[in-house]
C-alpha atoms as a PDB file:
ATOM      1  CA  UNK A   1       0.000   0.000   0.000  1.00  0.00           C
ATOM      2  CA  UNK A   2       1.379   3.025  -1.339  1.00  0.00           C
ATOM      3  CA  UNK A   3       1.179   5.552   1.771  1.00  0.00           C
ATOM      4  CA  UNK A   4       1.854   9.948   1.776  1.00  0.00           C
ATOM      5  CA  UNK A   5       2.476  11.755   4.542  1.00  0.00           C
ATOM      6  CA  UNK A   6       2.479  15.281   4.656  1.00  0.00           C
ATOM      7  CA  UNK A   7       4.130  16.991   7.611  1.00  0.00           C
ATOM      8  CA  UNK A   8       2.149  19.195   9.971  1.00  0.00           C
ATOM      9  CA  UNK A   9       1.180  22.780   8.656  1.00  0.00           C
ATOM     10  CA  UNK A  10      -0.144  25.097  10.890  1.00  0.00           C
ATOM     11  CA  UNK A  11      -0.676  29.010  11.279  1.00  0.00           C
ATOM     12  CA  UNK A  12       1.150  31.554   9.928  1.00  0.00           C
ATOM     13  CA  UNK A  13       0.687  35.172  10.112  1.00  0.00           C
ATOM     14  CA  UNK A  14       0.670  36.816   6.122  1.00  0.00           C
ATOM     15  CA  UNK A  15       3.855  37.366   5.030  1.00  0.00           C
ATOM     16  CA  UNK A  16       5.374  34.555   7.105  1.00  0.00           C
ATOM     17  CA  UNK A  17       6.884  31.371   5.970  1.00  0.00           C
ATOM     18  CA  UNK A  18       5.973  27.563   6.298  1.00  0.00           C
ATOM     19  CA  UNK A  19       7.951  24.691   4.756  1.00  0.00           C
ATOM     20  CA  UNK A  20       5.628  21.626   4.208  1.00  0.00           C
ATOM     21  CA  UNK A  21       7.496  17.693   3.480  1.00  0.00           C
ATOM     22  CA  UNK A  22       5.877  14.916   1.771  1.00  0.00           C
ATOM     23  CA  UNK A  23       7.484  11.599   2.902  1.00  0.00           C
ATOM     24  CA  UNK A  24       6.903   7.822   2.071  1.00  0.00           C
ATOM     25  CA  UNK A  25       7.734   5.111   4.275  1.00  0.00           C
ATOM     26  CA  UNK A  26       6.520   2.500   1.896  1.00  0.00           C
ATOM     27  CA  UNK A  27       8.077   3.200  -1.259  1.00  0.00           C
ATOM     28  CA  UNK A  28      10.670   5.024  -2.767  1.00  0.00           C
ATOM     29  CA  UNK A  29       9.402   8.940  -3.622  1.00  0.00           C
ATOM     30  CA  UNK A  30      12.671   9.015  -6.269  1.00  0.00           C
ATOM     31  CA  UNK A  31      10.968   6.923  -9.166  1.00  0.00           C
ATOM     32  CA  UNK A  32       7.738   9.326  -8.934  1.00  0.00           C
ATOM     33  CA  UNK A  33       6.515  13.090  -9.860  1.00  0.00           C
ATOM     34  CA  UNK A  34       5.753  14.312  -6.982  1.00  0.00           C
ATOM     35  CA  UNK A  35       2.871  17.373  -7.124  1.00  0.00           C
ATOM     36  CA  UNK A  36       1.345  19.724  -4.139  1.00  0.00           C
ATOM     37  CA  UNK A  37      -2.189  20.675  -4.588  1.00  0.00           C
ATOM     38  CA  UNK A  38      -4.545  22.378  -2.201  1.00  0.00           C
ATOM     39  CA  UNK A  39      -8.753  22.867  -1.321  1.00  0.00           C
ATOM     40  CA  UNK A  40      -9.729  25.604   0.308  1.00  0.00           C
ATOM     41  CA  UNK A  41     -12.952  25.413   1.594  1.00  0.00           C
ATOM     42  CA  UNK A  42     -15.559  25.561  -1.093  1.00  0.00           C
ATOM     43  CA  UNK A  43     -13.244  24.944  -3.914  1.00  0.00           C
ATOM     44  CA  UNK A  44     -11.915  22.466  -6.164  1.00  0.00           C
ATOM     45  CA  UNK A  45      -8.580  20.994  -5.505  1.00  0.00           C
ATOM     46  CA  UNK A  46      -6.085  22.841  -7.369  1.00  0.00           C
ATOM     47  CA  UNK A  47      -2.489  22.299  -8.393  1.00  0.00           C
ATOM     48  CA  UNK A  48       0.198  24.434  -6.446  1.00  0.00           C
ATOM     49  CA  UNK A  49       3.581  22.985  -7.740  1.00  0.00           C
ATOM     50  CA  UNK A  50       5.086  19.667  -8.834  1.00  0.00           C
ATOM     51  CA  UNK A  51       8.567  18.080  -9.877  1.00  0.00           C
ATOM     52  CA  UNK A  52       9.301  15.179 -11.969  1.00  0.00           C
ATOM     53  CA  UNK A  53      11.439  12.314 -11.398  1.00  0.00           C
ATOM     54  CA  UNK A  54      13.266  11.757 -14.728  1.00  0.00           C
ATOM     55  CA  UNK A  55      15.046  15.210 -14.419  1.00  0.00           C
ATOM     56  CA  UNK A  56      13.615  17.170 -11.212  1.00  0.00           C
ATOM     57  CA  UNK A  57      11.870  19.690 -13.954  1.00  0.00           C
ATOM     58  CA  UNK A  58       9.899  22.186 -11.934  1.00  0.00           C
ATOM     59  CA  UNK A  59       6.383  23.575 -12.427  1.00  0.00           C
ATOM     60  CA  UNK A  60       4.406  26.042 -10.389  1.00  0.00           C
ATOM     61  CA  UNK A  61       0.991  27.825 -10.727  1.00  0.00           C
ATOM     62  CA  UNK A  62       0.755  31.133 -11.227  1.00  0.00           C
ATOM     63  CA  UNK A  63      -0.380  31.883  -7.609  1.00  0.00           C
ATOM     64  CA  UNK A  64       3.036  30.210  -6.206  1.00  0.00           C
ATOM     65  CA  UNK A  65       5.476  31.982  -8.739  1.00  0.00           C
ATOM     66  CA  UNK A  66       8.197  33.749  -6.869  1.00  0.00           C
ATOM     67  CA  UNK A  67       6.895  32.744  -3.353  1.00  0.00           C
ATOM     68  CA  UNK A  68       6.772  29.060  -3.258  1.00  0.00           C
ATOM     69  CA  UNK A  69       9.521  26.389  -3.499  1.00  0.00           C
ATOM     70  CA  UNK A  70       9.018  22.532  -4.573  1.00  0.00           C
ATOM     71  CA  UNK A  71      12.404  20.467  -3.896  1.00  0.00           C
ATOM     72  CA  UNK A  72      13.239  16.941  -3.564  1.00  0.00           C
ATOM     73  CA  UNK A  73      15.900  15.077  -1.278  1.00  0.00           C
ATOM     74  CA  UNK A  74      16.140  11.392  -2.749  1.00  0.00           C
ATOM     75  CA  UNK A  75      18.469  10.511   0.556  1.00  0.00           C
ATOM     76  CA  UNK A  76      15.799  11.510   2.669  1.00  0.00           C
ATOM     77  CA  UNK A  77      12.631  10.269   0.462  1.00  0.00           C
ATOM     78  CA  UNK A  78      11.387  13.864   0.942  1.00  0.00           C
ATOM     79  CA  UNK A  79       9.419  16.388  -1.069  1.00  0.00           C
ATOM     80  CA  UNK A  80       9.692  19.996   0.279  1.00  0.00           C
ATOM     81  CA  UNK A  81       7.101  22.642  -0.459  1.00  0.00           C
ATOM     82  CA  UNK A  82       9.332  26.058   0.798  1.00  0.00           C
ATOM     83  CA  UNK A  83       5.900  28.771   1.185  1.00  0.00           C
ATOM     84  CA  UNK A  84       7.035  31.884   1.474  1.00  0.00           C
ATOM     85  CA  UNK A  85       5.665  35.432   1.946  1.00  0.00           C
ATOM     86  CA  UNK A  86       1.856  34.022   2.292  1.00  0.00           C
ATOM     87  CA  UNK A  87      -0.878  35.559   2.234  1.00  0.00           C
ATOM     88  CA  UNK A  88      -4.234  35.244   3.766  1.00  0.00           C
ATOM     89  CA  UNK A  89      -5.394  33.005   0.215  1.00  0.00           C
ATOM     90  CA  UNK A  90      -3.142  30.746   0.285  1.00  0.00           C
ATOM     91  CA  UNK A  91      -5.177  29.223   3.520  1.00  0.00           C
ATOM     92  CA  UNK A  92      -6.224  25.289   2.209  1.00  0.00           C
ATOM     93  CA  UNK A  93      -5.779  22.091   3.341  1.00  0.00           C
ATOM     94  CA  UNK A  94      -2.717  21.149   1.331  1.00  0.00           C
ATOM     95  CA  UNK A  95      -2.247  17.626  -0.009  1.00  0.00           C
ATOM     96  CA  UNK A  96       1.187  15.865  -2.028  1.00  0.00           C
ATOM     97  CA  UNK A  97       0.539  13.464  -4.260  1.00  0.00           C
ATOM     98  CA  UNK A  98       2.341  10.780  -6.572  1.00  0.00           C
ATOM     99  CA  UNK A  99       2.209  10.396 -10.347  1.00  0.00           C
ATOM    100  CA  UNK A 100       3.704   6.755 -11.434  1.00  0.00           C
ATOM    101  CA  UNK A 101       4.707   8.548 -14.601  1.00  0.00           C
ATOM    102  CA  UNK A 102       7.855  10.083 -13.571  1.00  0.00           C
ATOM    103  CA  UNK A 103       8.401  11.964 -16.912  1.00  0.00           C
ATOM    104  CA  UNK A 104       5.738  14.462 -16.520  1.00  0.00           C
ATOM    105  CA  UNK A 105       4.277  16.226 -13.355  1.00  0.00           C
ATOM    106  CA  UNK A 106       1.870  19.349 -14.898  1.00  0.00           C
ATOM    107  CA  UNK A 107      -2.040  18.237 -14.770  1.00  0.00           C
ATOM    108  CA  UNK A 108      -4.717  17.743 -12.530  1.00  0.00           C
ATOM    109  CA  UNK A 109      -6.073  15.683  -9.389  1.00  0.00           C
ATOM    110  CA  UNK A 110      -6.832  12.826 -12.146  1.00  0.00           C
ATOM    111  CA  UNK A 111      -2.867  12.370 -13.608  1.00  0.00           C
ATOM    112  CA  UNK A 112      -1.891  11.370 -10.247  1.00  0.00           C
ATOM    113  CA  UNK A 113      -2.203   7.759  -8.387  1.00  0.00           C
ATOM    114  CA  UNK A 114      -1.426   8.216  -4.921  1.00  0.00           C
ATOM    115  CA  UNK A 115      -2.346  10.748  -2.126  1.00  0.00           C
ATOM    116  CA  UNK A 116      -1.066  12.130   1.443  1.00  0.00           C
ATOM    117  CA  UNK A 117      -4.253  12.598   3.664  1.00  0.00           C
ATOM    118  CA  UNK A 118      -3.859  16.299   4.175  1.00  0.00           C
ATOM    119  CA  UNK A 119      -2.526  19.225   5.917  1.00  0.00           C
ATOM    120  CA  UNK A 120      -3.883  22.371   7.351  1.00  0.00           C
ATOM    121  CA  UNK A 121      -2.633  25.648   6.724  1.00  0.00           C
ATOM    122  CA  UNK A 122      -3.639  29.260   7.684  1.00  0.00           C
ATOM    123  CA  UNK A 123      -2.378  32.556   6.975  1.00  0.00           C
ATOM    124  CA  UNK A 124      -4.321  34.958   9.369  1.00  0.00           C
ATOM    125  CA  UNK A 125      -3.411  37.567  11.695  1.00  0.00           C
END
């Protein structure tokens, strides 16, 4: 069973900074795309960044540009999703997410295979 875990989020005052990881403990994240999507409440699950396997390509939606990072450490089995500079919309439940097709990483909820559960974030004052 292919398991995701995102680590905790948590509050963060607008213009702060959170770093979210994505971690497997059942597999290995290196042979997958590895994408970060979030839901805010009353919305559809949207795509926030993502990185490929084959050659770590990077993609990011136009809300993330210049404030959010997506790396990978392959020692560690860890996805990072650096958030800085946030603002009070960028408050979702943030979820990573695995794509067995390593070579690409843009697309929606449907192109990937495997989900984390979840993670809270707020950016309020």
């Amino acid at each position: 069973q292919v398991q995701l875990v995102e680590s905790e989020g948590g509050l963060v005052q607008p213009g702060g900074s959170l770093r979210l990881s994505c971690t497997a403990s059942t597999f290995t994240l290196d042979y997958y795309s590895i994408g970060w999507f979030r839901q805010a409440p009353g919305k559809e699950r949207e795509g926030v960044s993502c990185i490929t396997s084959t050659d770590s390509r990077t993609y990011y939606a136009d809300s993330a540009k210049g404030r959010f990072t997506i790396s990978r450490d392959n020692a560690k089995n860890t996805v990072y999703l650096q958030m800085d500079s946030l603002k009070p919309e960028d408050t979702a439940v943030y979820y990573c997410a695995a794509r067995v097709d390593g070579r690409w990483c843009r697309g929606g909820v449907r192109e990937y295979d495997y989900w984390g559960q979840g993670t809270q974030v707020t950016v309020s004052s």
